[in-house]
N, C-alpha and C. Protein backbone atom coordinates (compact mmCIF):
# COMPACT_ATOMS: atom_id res chain seq x y z
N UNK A 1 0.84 -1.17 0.00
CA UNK A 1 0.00 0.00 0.00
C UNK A 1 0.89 1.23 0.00
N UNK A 2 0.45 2.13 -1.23
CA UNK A 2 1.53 3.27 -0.64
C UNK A 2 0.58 4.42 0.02
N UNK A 3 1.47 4.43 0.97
CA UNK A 3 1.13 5.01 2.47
C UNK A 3 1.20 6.60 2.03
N UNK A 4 2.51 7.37 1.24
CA UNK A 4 2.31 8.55 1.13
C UNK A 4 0.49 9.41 0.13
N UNK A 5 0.27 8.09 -0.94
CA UNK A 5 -0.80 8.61 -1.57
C UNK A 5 -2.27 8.88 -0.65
N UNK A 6 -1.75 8.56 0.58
CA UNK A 6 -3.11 8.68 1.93
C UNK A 6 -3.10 10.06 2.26
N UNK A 7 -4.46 10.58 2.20
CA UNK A 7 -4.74 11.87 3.01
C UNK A 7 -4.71 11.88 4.51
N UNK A 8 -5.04 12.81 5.14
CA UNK A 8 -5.55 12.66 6.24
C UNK A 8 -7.23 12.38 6.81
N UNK A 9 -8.06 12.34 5.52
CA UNK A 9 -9.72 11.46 5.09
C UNK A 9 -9.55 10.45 5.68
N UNK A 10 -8.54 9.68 4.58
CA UNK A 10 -7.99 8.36 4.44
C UNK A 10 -8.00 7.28 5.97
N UNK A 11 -6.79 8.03 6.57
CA UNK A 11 -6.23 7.71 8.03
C UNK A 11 -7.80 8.14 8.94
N UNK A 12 -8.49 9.06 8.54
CA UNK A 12 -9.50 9.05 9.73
C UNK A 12 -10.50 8.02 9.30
N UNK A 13 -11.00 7.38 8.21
CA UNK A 13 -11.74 7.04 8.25
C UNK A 13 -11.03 5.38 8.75
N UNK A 14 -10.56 5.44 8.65
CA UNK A 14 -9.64 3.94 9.68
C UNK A 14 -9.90 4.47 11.11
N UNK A 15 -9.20 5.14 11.41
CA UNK A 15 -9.41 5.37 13.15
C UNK A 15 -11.10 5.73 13.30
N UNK A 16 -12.02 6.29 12.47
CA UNK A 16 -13.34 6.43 12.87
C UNK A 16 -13.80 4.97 13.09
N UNK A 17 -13.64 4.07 12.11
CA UNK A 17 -14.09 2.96 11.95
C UNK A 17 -13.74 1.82 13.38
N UNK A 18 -12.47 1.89 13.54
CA UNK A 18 -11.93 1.27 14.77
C UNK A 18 -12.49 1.65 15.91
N UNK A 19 -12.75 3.04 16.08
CA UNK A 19 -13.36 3.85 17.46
C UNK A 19 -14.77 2.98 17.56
N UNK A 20 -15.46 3.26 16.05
CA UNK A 20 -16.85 2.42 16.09
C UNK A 20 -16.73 1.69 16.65
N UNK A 21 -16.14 0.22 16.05
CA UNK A 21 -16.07 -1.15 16.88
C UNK A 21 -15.64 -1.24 17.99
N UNK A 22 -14.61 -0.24 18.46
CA UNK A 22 -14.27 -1.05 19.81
C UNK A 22 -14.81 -1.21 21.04
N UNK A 23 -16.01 -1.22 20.87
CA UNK A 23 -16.92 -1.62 22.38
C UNK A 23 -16.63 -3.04 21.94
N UNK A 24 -16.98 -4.03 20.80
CA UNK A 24 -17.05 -5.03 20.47
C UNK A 24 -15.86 -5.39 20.06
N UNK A 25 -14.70 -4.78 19.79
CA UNK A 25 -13.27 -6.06 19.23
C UNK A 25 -12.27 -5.20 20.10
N UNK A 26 -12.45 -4.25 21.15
CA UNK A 26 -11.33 -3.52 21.82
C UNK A 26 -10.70 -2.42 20.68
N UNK A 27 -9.71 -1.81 21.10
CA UNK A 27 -9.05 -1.09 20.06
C UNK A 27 -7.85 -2.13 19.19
N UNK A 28 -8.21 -2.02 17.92
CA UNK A 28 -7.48 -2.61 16.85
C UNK A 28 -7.32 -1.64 15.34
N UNK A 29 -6.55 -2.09 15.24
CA UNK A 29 -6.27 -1.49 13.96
C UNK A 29 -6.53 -2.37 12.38
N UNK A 30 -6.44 -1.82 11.98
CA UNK A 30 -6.81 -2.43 9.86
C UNK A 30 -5.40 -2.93 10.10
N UNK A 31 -4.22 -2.71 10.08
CA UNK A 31 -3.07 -3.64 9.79
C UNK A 31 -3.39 -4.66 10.58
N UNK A 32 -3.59 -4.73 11.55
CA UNK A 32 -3.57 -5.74 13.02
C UNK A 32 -4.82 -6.69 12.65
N UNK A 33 -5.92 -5.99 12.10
CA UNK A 33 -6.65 -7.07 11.58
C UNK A 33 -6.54 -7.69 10.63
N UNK A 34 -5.84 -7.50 9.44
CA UNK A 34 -5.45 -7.85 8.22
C UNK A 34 -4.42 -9.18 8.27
N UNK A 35 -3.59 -8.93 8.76
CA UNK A 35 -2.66 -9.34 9.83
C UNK A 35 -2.83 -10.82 10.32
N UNK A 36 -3.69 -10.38 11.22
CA UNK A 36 -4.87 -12.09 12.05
C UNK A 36 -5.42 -12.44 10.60
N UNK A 37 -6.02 -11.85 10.17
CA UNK A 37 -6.83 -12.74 8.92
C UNK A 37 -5.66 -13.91 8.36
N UNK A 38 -4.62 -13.00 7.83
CA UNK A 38 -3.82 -13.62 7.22
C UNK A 38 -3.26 -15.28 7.66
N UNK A 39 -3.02 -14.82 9.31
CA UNK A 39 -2.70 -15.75 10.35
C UNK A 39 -3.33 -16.72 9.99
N UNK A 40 -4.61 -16.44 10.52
CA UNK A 40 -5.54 -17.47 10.90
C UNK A 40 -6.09 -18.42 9.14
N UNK A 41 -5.51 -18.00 7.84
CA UNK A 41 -5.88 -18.20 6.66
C UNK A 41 -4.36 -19.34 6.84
N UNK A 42 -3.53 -18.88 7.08
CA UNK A 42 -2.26 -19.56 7.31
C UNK A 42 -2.28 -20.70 7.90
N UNK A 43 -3.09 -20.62 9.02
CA UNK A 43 -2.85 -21.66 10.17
C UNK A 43 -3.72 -23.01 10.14
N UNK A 44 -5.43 -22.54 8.66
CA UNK A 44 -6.35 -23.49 8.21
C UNK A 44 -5.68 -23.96 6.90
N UNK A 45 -4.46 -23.36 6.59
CA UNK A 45 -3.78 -23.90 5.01
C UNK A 45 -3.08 -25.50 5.96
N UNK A 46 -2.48 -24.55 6.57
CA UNK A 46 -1.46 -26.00 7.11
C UNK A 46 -2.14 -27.20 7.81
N UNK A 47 -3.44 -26.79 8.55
CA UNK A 47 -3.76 -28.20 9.28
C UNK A 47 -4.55 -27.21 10.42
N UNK A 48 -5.85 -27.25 10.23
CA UNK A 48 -6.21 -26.55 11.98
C UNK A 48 -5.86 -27.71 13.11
N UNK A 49 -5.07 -27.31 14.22
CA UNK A 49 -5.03 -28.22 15.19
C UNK A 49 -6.20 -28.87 16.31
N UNK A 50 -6.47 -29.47 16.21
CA UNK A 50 -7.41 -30.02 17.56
C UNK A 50 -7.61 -29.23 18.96
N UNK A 51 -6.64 -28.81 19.21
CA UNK A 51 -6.19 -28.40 20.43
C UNK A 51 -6.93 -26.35 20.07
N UNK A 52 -7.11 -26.17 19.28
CA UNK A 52 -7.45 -24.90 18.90
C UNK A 52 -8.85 -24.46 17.85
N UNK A 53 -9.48 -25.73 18.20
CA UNK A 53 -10.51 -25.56 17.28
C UNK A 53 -11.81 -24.96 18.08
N UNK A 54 -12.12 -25.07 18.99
CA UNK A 54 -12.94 -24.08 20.08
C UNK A 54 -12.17 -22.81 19.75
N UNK A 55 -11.37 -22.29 19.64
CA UNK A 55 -10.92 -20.69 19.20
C UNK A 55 -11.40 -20.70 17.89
N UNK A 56 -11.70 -21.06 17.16
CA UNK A 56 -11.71 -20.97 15.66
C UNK A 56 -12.80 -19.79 15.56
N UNK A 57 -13.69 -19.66 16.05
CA UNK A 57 -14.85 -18.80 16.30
C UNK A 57 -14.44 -17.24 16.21
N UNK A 58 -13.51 -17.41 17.35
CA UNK A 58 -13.26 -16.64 18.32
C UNK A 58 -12.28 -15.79 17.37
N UNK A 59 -11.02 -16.68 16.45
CA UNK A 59 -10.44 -15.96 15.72
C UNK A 59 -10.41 -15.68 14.59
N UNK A 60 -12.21 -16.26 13.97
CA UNK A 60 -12.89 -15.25 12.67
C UNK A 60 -13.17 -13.93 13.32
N UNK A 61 -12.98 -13.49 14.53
CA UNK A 61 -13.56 -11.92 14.70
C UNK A 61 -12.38 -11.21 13.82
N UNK A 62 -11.39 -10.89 13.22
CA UNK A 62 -10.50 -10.55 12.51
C UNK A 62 -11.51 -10.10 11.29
N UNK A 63 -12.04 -11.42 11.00
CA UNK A 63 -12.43 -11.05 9.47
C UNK A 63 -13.93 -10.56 9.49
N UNK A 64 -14.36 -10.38 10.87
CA UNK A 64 -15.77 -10.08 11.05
C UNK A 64 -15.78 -8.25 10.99
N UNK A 65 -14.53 -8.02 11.76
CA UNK A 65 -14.07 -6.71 12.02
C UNK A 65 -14.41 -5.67 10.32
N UNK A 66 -12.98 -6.44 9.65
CA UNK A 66 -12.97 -6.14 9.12
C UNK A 66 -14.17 -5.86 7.81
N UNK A 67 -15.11 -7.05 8.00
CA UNK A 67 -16.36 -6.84 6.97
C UNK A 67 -16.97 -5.80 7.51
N UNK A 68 -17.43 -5.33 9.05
CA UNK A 68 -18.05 -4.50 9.30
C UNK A 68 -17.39 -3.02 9.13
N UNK A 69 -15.95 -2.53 8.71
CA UNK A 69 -15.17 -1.71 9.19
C UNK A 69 -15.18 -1.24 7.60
N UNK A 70 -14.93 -2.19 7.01
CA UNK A 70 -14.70 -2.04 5.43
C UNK A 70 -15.09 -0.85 4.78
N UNK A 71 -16.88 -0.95 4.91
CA UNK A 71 -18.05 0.10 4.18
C UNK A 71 -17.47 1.53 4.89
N UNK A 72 -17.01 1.68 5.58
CA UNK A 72 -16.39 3.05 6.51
C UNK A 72 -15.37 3.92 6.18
N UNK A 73 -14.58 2.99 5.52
CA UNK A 73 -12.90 3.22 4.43
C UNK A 73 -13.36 3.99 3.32
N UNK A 74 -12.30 5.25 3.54
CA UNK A 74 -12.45 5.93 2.28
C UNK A 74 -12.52 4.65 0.62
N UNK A 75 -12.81 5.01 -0.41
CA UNK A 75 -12.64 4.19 -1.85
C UNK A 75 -11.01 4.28 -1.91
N UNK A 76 -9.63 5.25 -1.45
CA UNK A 76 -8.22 5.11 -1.85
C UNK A 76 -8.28 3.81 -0.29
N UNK A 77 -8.80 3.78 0.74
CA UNK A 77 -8.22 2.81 1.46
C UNK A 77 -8.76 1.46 0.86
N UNK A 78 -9.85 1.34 0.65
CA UNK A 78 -10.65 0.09 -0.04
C UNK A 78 -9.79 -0.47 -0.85
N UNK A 79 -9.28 0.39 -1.58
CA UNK A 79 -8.67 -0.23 -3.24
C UNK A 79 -7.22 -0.44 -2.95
N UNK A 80 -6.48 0.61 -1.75
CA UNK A 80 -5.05 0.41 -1.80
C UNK A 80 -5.18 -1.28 -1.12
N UNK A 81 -6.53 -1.92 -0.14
CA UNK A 81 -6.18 -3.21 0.35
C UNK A 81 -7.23 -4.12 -0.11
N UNK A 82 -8.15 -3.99 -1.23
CA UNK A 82 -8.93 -5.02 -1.13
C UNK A 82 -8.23 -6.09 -1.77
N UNK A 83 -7.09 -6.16 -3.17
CA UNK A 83 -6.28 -6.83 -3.52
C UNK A 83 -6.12 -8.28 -2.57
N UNK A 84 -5.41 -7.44 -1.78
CA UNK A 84 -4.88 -8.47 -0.27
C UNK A 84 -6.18 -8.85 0.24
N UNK A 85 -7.35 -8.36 0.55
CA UNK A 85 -8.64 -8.82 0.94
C UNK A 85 -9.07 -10.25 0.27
N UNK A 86 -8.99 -9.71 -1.19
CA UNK A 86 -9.48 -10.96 -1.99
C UNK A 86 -8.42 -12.13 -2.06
N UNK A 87 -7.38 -12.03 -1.89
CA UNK A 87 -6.64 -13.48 -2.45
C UNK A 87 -6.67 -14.07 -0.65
N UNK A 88 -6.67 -13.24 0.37
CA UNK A 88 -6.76 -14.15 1.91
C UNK A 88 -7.92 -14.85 1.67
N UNK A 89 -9.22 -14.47 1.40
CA UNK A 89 -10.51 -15.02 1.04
C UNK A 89 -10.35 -15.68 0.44
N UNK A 90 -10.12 -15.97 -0.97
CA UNK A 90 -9.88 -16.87 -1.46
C UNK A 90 -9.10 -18.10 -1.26
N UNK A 91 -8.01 -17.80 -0.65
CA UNK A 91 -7.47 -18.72 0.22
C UNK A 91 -7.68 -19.50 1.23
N UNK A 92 -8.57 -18.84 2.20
CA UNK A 92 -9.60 -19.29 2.90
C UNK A 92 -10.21 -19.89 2.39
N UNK A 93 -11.01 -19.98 1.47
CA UNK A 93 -11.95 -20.65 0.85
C UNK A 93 -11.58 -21.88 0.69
N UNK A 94 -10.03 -21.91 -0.37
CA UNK A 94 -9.90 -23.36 -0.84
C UNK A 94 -9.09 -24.16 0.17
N UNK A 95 -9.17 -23.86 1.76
CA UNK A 95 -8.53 -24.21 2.67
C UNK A 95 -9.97 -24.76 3.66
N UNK A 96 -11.35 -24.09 3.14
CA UNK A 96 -12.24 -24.52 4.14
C UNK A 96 -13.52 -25.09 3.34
N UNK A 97 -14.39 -25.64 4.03
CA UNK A 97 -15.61 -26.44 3.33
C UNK A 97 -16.56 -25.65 4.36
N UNK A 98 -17.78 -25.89 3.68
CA UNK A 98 -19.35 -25.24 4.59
C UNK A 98 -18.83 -26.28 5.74
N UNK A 99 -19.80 -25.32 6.65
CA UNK A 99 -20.55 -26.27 7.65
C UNK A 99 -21.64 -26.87 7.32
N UNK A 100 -21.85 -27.80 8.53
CA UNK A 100 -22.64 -29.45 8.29
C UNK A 100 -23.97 -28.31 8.15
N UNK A 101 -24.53 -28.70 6.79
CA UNK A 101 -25.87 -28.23 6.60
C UNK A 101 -25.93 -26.97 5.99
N UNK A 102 -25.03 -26.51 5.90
CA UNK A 102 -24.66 -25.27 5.24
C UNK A 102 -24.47 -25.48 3.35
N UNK A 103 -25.04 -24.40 2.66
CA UNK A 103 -25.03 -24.52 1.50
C UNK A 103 -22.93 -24.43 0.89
N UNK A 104 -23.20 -23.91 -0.05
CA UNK A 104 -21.82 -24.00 -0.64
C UNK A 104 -21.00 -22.24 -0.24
N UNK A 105 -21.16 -21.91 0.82
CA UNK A 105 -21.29 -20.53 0.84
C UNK A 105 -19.91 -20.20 1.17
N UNK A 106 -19.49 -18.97 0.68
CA UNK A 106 -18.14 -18.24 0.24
C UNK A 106 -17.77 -17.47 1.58
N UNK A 107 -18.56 -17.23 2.60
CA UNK A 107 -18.22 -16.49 3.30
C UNK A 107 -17.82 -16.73 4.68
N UNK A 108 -16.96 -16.36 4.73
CA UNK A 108 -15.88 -17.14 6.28
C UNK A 108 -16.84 -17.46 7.33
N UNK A 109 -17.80 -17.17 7.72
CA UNK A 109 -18.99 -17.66 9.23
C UNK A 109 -19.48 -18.43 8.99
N UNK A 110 -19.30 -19.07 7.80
CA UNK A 110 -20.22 -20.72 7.48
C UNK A 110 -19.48 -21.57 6.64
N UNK A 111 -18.00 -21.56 7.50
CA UNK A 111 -17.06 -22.72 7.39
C UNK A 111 -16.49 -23.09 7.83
N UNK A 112 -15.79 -24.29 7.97
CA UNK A 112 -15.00 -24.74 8.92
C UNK A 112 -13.45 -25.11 7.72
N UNK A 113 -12.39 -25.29 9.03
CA UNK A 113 -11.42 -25.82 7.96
C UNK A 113 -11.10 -27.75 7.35
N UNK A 114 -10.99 -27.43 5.90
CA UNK A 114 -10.83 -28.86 5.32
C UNK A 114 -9.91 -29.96 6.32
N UNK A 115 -8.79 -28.96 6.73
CA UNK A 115 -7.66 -30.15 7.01
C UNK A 115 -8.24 -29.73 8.61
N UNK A 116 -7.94 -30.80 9.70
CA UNK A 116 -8.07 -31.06 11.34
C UNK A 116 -7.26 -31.56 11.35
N UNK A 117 -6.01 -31.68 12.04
CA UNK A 117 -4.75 -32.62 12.43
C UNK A 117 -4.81 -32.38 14.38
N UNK A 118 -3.91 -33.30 14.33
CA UNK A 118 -4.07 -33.72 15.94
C UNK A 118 -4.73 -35.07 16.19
N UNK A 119 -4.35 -35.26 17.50
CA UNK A 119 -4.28 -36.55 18.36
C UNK A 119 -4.37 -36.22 19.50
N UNK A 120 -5.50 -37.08 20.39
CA UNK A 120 -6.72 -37.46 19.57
C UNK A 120 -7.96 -36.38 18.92
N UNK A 121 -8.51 -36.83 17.83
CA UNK A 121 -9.30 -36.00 17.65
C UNK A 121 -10.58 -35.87 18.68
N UNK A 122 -10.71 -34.79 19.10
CA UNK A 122 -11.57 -34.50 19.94
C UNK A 122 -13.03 -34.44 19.18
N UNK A 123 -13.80 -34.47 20.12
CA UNK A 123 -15.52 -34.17 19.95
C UNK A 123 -15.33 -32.61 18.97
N UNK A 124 -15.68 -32.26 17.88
CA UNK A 124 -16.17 -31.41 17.06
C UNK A 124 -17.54 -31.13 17.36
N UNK A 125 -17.40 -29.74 16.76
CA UNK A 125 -18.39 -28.92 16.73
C UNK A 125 -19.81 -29.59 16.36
N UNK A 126 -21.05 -29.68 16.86
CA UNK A 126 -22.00 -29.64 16.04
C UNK A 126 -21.70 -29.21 14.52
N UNK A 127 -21.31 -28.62 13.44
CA UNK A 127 -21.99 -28.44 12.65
C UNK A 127 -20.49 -28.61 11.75
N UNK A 128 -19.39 -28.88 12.49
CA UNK A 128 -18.32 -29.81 11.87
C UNK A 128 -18.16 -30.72 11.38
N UNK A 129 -19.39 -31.69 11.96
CA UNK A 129 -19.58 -32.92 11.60
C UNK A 129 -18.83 -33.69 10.37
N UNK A 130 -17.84 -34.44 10.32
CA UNK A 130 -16.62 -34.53 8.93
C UNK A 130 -17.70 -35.76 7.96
């Protein structure tokens, strides 16, 4: 992203957006959430572990943030990151399947990840069901 083509619009409508949410995600920032997305897109490529699949919920708020934070971003912040938006998503995607009963749906809250590794596998989610 180049950082000098940012106004000072730009930068507020990030900090407006963050102020919004943080009754609900604390104070965070667009890098810091971008960031976790990435993580957590990383961590369902390689194998979600057993031992961390009760967080799984917990650490889509990253990408929850960010859907709600998004519409708030000037159009130069939108465009300098949706690039990076779309290929984590997408990545996500071909790293996760619906949930049990869930249609074929694209959007990170109604999926779980393909790969589970660990020993032993524990009791899954209701709607994990493999």
């Amino acid at each position: 992203m180049d950082m000098e083509a940012l106004s000072a619009d730009d930068y507020e409508s990030v900090h407006r957006a963050s102020r919004a949410l943080a009754a609900r995600y604390g104070n965070v920032t667009l890098n810091a959430m971008m960031e976790a997305w990435e993580a957590l897109v990383e961590d369902t490529e390689e194998g979600f572990d057993t031992e961390l699949i009760w967080e799984y919920a917990e650490r889509l708020r990253c990408r929850r943030w960010l859907a709600e934070a998004w519409p708030g971003f000037t159009d130069r912040i939108r465009a300098a990151r949706q690039a990076e938006l779309d290929a984590l998503d997408a990545r996500f995607q071909l790293a996760t399947v619906p949930l049990n009963g869930q249609a074929d749906d694209v959007r990170w809250h109604s999926r779980r990840p393909r790969l589970i590794e660990g020993d032993p596998l524990p009791e899954l989610p209701g709607s994990w069901v493999l």
